[in-house]
C-alpha atoms as a PDB file:
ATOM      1  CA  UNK A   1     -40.697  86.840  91.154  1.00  0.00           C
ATOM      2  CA  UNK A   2     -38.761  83.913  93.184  1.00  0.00           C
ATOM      3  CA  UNK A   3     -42.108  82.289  93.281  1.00  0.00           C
ATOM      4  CA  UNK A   4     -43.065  82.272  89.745  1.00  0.00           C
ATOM      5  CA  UNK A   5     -42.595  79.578  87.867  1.00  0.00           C
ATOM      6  CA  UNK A   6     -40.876  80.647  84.245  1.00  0.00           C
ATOM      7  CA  UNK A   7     -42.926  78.837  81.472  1.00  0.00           C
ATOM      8  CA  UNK A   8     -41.313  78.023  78.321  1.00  0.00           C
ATOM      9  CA  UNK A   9     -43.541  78.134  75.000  1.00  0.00           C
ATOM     10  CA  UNK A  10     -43.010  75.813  72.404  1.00  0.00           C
ATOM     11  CA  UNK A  11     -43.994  77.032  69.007  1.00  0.00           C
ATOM     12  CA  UNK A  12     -46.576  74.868  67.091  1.00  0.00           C
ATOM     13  CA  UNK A  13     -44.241  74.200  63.875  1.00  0.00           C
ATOM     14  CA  UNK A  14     -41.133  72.876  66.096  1.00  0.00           C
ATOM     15  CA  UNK A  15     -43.588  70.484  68.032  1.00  0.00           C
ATOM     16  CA  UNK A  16     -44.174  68.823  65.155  1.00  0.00           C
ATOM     17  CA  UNK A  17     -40.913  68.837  63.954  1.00  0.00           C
ATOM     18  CA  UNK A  18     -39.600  67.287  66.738  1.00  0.00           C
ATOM     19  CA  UNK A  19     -42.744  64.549  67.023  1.00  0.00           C
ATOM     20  CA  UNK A  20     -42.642  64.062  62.746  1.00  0.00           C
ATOM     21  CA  UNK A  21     -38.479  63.084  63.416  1.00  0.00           C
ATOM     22  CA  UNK A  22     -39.501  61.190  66.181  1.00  0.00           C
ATOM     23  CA  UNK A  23     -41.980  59.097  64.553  1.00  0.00           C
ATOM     24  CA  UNK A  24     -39.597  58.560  61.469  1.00  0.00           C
ATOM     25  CA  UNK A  25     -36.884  57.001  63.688  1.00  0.00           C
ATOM     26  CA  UNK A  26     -39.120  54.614  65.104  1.00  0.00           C
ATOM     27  CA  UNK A  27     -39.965  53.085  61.671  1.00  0.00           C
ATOM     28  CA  UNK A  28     -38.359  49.974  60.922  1.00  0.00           C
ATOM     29  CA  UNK A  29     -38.177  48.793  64.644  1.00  0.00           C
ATOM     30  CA  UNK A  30     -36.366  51.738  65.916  1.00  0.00           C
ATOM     31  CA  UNK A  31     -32.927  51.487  63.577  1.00  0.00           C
ATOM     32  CA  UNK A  32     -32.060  54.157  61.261  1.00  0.00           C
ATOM     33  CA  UNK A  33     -31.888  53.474  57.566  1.00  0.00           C
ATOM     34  CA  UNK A  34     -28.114  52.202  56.402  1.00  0.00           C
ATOM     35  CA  UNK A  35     -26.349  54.517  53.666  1.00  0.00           C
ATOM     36  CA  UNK A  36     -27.259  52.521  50.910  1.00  0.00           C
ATOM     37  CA  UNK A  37     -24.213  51.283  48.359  1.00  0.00           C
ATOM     38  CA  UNK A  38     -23.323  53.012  45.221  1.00  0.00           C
ATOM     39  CA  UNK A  39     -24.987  51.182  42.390  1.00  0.00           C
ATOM     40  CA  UNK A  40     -23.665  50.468  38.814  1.00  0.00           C
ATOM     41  CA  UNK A  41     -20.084  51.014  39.882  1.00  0.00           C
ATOM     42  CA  UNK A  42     -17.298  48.098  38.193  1.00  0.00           C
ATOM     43  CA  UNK A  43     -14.055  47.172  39.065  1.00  0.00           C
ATOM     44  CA  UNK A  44     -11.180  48.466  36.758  1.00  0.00           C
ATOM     45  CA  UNK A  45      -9.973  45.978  33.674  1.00  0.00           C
ATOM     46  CA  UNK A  46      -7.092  45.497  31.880  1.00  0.00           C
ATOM     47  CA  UNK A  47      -7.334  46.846  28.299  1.00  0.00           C
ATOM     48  CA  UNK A  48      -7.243  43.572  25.725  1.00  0.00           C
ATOM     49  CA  UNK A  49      -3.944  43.885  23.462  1.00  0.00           C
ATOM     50  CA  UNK A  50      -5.000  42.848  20.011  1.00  0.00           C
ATOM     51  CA  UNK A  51      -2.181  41.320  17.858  1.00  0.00           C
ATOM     52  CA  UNK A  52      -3.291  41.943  14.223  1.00  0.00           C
ATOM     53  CA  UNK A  53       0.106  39.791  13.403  1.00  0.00           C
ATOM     54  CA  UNK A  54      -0.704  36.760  14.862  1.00  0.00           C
ATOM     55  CA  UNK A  55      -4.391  37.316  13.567  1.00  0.00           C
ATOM     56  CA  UNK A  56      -3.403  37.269  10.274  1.00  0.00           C
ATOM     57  CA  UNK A  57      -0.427  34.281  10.478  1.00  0.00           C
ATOM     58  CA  UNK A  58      -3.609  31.908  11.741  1.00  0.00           C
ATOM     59  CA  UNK A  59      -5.770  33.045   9.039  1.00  0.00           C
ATOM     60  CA  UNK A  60      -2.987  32.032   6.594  1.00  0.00           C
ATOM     61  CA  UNK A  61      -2.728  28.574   7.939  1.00  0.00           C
ATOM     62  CA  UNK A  62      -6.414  28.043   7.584  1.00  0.00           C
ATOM     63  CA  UNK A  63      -5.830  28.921   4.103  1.00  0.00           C
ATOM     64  CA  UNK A  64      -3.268  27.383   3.429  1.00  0.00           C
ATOM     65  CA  UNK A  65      -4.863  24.163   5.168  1.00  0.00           C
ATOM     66  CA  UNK A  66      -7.932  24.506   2.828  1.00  0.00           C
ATOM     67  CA  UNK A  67      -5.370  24.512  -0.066  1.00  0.00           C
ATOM     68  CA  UNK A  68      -3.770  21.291   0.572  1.00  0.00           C
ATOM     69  CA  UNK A  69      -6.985  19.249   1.488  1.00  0.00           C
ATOM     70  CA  UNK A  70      -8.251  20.342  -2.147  1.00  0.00           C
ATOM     71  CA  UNK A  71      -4.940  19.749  -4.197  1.00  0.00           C
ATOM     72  CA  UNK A  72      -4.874  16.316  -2.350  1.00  0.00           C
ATOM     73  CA  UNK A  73      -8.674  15.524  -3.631  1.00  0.00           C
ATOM     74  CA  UNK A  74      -7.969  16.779  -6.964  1.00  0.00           C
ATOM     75  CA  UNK A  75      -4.616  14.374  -6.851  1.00  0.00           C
ATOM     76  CA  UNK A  76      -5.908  11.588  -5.825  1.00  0.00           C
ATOM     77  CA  UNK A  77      -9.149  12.036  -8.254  1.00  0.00           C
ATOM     78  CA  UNK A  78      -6.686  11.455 -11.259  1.00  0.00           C
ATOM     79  CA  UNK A  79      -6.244   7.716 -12.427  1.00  0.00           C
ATOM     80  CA  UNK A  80      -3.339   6.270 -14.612  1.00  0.00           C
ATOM     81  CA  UNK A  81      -3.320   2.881 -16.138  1.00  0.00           C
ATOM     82  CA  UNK A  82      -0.606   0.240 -14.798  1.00  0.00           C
ATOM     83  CA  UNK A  83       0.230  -3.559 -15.490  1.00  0.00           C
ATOM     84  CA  UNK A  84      -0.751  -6.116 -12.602  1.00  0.00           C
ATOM     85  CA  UNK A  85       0.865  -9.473 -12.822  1.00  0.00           C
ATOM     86  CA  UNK A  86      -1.614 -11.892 -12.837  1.00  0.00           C
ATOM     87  CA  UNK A  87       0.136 -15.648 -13.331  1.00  0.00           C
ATOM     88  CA  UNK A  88       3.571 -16.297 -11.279  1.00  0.00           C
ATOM     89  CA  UNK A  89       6.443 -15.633 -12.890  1.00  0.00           C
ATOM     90  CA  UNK A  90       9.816 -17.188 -12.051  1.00  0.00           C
ATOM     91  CA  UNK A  91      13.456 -14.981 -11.599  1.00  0.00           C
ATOM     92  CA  UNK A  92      14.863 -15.147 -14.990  1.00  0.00           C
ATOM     93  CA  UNK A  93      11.697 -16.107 -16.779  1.00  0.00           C
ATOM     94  CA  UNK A  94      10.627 -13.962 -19.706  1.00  0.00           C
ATOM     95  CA  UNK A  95       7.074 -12.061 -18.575  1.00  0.00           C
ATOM     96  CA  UNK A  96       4.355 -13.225 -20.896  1.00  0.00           C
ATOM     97  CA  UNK A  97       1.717 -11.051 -21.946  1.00  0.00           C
ATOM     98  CA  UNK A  98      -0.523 -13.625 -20.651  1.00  0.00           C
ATOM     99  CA  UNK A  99       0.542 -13.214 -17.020  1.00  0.00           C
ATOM    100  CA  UNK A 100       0.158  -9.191 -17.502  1.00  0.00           C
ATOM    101  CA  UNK A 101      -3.654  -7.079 -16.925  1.00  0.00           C
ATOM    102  CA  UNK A 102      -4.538  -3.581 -17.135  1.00  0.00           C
ATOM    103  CA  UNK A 103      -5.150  -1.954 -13.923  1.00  0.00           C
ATOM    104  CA  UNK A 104      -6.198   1.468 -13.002  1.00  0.00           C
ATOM    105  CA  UNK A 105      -3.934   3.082 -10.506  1.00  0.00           C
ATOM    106  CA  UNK A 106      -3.866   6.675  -8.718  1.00  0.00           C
ATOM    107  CA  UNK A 107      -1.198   9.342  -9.958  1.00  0.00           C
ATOM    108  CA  UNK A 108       1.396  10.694  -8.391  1.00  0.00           C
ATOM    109  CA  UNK A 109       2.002   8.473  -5.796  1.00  0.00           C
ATOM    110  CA  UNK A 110       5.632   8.248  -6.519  1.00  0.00           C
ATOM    111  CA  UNK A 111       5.556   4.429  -7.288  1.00  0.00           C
ATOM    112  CA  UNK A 112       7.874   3.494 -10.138  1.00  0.00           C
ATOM    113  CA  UNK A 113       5.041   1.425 -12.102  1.00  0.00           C
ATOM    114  CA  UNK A 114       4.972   0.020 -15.300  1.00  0.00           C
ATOM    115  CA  UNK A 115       2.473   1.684 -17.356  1.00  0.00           C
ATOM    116  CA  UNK A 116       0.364  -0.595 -19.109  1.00  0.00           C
ATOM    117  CA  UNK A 117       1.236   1.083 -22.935  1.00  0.00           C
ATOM    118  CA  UNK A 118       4.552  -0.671 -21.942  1.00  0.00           C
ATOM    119  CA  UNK A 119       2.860  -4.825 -21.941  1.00  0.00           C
ATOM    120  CA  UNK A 120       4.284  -5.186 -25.367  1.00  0.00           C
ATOM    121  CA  UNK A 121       7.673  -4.184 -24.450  1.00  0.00           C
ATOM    122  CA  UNK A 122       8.139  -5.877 -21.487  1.00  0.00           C
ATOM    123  CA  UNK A 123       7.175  -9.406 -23.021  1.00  0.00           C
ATOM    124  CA  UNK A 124      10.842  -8.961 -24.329  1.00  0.00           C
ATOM    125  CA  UNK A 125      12.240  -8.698 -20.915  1.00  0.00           C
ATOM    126  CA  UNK A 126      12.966 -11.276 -17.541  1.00  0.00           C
ATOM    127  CA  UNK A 127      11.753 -11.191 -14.148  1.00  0.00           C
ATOM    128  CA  UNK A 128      14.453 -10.027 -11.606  1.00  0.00           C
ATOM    129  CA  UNK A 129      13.069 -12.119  -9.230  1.00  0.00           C
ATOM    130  CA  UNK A 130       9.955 -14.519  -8.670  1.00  0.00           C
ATOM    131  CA  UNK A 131       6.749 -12.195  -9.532  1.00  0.00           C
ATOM    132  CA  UNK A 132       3.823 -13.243  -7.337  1.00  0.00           C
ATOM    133  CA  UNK A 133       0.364 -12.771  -8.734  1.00  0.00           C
ATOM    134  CA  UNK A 134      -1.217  -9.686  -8.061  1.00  0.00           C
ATOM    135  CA  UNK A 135       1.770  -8.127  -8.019  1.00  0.00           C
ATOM    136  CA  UNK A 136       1.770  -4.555  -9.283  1.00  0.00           C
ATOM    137  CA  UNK A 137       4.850  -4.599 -11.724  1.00  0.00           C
ATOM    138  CA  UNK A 138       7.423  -2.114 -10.943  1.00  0.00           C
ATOM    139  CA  UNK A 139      10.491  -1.089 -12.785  1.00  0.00           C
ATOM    140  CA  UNK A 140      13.363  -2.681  -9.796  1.00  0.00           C
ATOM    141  CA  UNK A 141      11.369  -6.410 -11.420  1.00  0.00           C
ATOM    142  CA  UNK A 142      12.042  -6.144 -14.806  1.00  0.00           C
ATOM    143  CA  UNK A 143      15.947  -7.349 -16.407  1.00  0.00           C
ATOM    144  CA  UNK A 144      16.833  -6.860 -19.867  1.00  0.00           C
ATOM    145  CA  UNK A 145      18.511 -10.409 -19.381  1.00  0.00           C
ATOM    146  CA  UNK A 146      17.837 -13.562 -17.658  1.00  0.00           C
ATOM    147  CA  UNK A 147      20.426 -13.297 -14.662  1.00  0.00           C
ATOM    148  CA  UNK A 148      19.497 -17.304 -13.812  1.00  0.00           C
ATOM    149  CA  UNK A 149      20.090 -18.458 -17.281  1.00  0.00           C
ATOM    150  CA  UNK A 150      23.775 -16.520 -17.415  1.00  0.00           C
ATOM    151  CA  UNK A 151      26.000 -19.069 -18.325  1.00  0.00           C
ATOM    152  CA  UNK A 152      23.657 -21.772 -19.224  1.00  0.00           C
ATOM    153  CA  UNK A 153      21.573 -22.856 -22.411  1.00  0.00           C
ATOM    154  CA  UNK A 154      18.130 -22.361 -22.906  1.00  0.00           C
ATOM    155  CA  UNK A 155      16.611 -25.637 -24.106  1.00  0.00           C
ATOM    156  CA  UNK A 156      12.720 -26.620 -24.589  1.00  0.00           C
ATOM    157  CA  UNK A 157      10.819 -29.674 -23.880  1.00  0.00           C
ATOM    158  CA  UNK A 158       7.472 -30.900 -24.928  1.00  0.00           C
ATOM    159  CA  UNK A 159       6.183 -32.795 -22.356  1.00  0.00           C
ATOM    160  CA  UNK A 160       3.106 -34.745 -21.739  1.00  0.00           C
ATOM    161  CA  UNK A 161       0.995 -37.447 -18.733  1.00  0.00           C
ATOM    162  CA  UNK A 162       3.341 -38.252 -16.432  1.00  0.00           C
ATOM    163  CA  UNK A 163       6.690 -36.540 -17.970  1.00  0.00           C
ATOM    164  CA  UNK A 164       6.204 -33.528 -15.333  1.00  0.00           C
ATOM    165  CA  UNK A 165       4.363 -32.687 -12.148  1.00  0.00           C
ATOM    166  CA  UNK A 166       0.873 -30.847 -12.031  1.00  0.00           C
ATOM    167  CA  UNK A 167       2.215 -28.266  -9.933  1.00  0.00           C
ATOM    168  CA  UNK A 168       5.524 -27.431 -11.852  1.00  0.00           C
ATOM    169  CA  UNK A 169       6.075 -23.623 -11.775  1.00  0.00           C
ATOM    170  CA  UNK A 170       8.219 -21.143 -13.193  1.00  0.00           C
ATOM    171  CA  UNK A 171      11.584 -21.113 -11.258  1.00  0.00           C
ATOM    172  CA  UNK A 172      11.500 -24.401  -9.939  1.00  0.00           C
ATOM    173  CA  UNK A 173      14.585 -26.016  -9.931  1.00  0.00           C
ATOM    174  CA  UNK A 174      14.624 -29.842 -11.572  1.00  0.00           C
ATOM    175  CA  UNK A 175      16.492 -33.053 -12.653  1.00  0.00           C
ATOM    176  CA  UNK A 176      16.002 -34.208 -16.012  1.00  0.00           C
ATOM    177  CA  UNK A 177      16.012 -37.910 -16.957  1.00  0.00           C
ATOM    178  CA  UNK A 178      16.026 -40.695 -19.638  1.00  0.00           C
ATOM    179  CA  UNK A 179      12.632 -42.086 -19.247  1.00  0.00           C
ATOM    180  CA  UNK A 180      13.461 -45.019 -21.485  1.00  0.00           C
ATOM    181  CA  UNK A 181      16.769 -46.678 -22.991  1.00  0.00           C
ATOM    182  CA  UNK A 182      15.191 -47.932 -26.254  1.00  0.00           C
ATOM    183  CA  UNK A 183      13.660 -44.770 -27.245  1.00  0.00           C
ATOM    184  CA  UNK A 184      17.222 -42.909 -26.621  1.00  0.00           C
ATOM    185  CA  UNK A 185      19.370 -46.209 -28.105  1.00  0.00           C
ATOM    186  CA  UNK A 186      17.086 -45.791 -31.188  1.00  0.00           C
ATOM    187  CA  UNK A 187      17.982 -42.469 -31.601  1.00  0.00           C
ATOM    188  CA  UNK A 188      21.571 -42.204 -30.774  1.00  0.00           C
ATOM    189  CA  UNK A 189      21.249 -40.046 -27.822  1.00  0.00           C
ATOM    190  CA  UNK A 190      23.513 -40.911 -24.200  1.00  0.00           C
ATOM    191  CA  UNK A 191      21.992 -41.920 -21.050  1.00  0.00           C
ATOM    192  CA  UNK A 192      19.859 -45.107 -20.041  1.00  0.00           C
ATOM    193  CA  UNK A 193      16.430 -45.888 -18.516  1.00  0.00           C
ATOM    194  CA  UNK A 194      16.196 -43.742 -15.224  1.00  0.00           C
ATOM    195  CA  UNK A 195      19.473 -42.134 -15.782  1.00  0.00           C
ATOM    196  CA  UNK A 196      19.878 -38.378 -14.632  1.00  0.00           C
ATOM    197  CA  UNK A 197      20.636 -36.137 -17.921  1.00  0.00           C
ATOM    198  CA  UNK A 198      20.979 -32.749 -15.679  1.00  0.00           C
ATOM    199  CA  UNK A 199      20.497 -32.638 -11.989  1.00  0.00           C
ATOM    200  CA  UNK A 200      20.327 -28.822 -11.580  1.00  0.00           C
ATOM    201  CA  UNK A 201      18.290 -27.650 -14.671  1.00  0.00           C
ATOM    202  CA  UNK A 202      15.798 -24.076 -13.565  1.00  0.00           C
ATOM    203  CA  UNK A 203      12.495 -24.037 -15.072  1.00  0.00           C
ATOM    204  CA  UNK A 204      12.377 -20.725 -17.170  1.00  0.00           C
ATOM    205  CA  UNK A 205       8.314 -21.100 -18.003  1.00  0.00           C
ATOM    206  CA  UNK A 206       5.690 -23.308 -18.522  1.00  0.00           C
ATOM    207  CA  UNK A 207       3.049 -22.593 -21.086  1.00  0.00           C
ATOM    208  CA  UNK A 208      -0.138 -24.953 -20.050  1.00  0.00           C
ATOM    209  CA  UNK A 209      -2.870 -25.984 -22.937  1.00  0.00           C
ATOM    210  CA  UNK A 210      -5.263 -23.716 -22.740  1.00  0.00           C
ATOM    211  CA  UNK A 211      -4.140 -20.778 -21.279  1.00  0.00           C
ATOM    212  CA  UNK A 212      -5.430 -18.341 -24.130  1.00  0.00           C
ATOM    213  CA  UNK A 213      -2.455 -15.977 -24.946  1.00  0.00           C
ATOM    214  CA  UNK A 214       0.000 -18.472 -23.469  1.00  0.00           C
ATOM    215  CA  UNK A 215       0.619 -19.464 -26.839  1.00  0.00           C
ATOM    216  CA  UNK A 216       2.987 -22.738 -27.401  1.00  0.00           C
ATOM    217  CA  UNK A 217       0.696 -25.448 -26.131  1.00  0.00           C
ATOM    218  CA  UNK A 218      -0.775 -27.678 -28.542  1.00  0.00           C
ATOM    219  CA  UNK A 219      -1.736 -31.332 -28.385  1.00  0.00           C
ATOM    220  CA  UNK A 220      -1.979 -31.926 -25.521  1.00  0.00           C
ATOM    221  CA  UNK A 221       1.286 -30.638 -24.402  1.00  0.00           C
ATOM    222  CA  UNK A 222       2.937 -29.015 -22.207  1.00  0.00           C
ATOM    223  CA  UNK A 223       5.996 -26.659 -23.414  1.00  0.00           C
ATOM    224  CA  UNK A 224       8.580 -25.956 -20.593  1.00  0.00           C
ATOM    225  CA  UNK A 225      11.569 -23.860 -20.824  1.00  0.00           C
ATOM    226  CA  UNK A 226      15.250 -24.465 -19.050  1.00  0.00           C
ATOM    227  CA  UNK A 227      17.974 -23.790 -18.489  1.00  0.00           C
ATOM    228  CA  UNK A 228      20.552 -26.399 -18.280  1.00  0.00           C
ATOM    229  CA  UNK A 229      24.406 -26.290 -18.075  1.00  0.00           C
ATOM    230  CA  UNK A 230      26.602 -26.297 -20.971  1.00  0.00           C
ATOM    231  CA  UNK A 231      27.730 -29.822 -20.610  1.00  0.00           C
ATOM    232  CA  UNK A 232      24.498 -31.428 -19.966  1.00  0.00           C
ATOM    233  CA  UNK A 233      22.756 -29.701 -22.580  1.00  0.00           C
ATOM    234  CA  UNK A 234      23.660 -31.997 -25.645  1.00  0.00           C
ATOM    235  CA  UNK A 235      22.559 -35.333 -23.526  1.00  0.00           C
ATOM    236  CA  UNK A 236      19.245 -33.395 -22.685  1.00  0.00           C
ATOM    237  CA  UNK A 237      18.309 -32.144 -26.238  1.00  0.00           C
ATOM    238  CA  UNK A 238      18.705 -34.849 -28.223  1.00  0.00           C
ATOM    239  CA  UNK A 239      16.121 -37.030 -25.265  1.00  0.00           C
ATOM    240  CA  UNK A 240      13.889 -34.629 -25.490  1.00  0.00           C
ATOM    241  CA  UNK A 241      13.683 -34.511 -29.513  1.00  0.00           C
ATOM    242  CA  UNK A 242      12.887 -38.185 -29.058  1.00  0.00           C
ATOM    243  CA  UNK A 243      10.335 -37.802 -26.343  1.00  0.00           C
ATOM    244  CA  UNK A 244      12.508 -39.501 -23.892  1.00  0.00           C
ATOM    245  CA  UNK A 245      12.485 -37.118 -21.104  1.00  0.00           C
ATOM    246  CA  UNK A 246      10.944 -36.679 -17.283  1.00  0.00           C
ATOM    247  CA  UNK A 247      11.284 -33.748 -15.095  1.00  0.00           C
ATOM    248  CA  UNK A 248      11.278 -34.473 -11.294  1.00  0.00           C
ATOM    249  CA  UNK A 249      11.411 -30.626  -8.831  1.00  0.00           C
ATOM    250  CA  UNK A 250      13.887 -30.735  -6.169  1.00  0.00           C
ATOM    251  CA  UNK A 251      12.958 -29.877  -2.787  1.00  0.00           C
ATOM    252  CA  UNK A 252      14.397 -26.515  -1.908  1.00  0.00           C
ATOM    253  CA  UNK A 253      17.991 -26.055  -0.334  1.00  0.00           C
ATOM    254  CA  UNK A 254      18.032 -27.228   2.936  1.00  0.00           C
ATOM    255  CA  UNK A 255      14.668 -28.526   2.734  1.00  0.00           C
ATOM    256  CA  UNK A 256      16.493 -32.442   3.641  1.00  0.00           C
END
């Protein structure tokens, strides 16, 4: 009837549907829950490219690296006796066996050394040039002859106090003169008192009193060795048979 009202029924189970979807979107201050991420998800890599090549060239290097480092230690663990010079000895002068010492050297370190089973053969030889002391001896210093005393003779003088310097070395290059004109009257030879017998003689060696294996020194003198020019060397023997001889050094050239 037009006056009726219609009423509607609402089933039981869809009121509280409606109310239990109601009260579950007013939870967390009215918002609805966000779709939540996917978890355990990575971004695509690139596959590593393994180069068993180059693997294997480093692994030879490292080898090879251990290798040398050992034959070095083993090299430089073996030891080789060698001859040290140990007293100065002047170009041209023969090498004493005095002035020599055994050393102990490392092998194969490509230096041309003399080995010390060689001492007694190289007391036959010269210097090359003017051997320093603690010199390791080499075969570039060793001459089979005497290149200062080419052309000259070899003459040697006992000498004694005041006939020669303290310091007179191997090499050094001297005057000899008449000390006295009696002494050389008496016996015949040239030359007066202070008179130069050679002005450019080279001392070849001087063997001191005392000097153990420096044999040649006795009584007090002192034996030196040089090496005079041809035409000065008669003038200079006969003084110096007769004791009549001094030796004065030069200063070196250009030294005033």
């Amino acid at each position: 009837m037009p006056g009726d009202r219609e009423i509607v029924g609402v089933m039981p189970t869809e009121r509280g549907t409606i109310q239990r979807g109601l009260a579950s979107a007013t939870q967390g201050q009215g918002t609805w829950p966000e779709a939540a991420a996917p978890s355990g998800r990575r971004l695509p890599t690139a596959r590593r490219e393994r180069k068993p090549a180059l693997a294997a060239f480093a692994l030879l290097l490292i080898i090879g690296g251990a290798l040398a480092a050992g034959l070095l230690v083993v090299q430089s663990g073996k030891r080789a006796t060698a001859i040290e010079i140990i007293q100065q000895v002047g170009a041209g002068q023969r090498i004493p066996l005095g002035a020599m010492q055994q050393v102990q050297v490392a092998s194969g370190t490509g230096l041309d050394y003399v080995p010390w089973a060689e001492a007694s053969q190289v007391t036959r030889y010269y210097a090359a040039t003017t051997i320093p002391p603690g010199t390791l001896l080499t075969g570039a210093m060793v001459a089979r002859a005497s290149a200062v005393a080419a052309g000259r003779e070899v003459l040697g003088l006992a000498l004694s106090g005041g006939q020669l310097p303290a310091q007179l070395r191997a090499g050094d290059q001297v005057r000899v003169y008449a000390v006295s004109s009696q002494a050389g009257g008496s016996a015949g030879c040239p030359g007066t008192a202070g008179a130069a017998l050679t002005g450019d003689a080279i001392v070849l060696s001087v063997l001191t009193p005392g000097n153990g294996s420096l044999a040649g020194s006795s009584g007090g003198t002192t034996d030196v060795t040089v090496a005079v020019s041809p035409a000065d060397a008669g003038a200079v023997a006969c003084d110096a048979a007769a004791g009549n001889v001094a030796v004065a050094v030069l200063p070196p050239a250009g030294a005033g």
